[in-house]
Protein backbone atom coordinates (compact mmCIF):
# COMPACT_ATOMS: atom_id res chain seq x y z
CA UNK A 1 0.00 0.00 0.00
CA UNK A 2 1.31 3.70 -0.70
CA UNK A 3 1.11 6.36 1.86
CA UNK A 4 -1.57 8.29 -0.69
CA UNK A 5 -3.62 5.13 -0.09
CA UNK A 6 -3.26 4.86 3.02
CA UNK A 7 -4.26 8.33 3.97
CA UNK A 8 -7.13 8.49 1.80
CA UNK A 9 -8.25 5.27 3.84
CA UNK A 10 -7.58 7.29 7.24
CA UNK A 11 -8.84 10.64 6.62
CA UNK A 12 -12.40 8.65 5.78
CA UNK A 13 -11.75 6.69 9.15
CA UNK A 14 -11.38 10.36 10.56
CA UNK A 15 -14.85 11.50 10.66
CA UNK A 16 -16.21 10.36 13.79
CA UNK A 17 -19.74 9.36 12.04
CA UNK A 18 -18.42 7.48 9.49
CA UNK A 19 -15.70 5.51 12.13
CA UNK A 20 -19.28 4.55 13.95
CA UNK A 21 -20.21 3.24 10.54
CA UNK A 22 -17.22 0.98 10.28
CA UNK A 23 -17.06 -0.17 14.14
CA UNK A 24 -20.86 -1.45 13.17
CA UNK A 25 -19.77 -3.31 9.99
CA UNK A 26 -16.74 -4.59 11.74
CA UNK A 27 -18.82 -6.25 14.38
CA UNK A 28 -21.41 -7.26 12.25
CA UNK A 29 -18.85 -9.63 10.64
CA UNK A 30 -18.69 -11.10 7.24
CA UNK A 31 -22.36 -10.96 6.70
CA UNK A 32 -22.60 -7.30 6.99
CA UNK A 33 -25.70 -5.08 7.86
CA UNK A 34 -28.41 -3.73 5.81
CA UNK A 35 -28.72 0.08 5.62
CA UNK A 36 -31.74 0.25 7.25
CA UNK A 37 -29.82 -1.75 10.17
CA UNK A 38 -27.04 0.90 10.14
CA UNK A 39 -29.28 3.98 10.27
CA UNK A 40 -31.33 2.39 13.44
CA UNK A 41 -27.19 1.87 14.97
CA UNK A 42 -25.90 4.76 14.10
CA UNK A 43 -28.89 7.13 14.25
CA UNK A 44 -29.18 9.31 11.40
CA UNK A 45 -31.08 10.50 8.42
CA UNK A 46 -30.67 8.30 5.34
CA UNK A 47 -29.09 10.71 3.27
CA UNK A 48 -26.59 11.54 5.58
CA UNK A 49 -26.21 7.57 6.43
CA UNK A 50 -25.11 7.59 1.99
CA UNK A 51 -23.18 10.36 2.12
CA UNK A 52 -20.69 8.69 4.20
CA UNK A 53 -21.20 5.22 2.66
CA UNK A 54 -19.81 6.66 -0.17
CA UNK A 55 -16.67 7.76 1.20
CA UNK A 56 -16.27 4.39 2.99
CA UNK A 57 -16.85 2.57 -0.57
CA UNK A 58 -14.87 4.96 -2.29
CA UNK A 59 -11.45 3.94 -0.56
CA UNK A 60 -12.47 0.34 -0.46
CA UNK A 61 -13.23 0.43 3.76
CA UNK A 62 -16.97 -0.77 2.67
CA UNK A 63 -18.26 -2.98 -0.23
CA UNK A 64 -21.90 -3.16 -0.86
CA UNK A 65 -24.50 -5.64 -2.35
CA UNK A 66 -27.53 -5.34 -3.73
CA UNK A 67 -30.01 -8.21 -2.27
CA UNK A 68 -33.70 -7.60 -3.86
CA UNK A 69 -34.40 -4.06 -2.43
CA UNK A 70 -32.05 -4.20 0.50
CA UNK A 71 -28.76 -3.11 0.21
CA UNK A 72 -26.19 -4.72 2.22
CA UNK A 73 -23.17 -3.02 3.87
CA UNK A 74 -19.88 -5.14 4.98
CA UNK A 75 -16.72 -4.40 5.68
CA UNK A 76 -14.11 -5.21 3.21
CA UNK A 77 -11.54 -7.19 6.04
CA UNK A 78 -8.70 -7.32 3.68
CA UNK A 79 -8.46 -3.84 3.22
CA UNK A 80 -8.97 -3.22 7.00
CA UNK A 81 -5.58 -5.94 7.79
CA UNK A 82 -3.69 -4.12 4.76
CA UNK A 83 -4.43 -0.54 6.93
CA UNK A 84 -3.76 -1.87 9.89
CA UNK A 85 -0.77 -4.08 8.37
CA UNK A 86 1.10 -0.64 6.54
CA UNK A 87 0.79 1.25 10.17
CA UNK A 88 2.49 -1.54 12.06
CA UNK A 89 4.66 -3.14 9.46
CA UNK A 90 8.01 -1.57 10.60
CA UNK A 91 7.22 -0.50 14.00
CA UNK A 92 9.88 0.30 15.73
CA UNK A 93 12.89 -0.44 12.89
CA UNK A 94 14.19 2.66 13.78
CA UNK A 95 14.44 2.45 17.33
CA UNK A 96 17.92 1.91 18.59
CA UNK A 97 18.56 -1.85 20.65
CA UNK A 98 16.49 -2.06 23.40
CA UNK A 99 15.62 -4.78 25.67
CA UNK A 100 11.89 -4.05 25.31
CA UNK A 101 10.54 -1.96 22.35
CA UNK A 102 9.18 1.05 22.26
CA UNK A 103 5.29 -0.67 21.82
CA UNK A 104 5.69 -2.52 24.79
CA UNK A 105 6.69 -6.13 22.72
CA UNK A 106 9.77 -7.47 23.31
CA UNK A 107 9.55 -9.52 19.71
CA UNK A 108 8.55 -6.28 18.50
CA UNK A 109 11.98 -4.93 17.07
């Protein structure tokens, strides 16, 4: 993953709304939630509830389906682990020797 990437994947992450969004679809697992599921979660209007579907789908957070007339929300997990994966991927490989690392893992560095 490039750092463009992976900022455009954080600043969508950065909006507190749309970070309740993704916490729902994350626990919801690999079945996902309707839309009508997530507004009743998160509490708000519909249009606002798209508006920041959109940014999650647009950096590839969130993948929807279409099932009859519901449309179903999940969160797109190996996306998520290559996030998570490109914050922690050299942590600490500049730290000088120490006997513990600076995160607190000794296998860490």
């Amino acid at each position: 993953m490039d750092i463009l990437t992976a900022s455009s994947r954080l600043e969508a992450l950065g909006n507190p709304t749309r970070l309740a969004i993704y916490r729902a679809l994350v626990r919801a697992g690999g079945a996902g939630a309707p839309v009508g599921r997530l507004q009743e979660l998160i509490g708000i209007p519909a249009s606002t509830l798209s508006h920041h579907l959109a940014k999650l789908c647009g950096c590839g957070l969130v993948a929807q389906t279409r099932e009859g007339t519901v449309l179903r929300c999940r969160a797109n997990y190996p996306v998520m682990n290559e996030l998570v994966g490109y914050l922690v991927d050299e942590c600490c490989a500049d730290a000088k020797a120490e006997p513990v690392s600076a995160c607190g893992d000794a296998g860490c560095a």
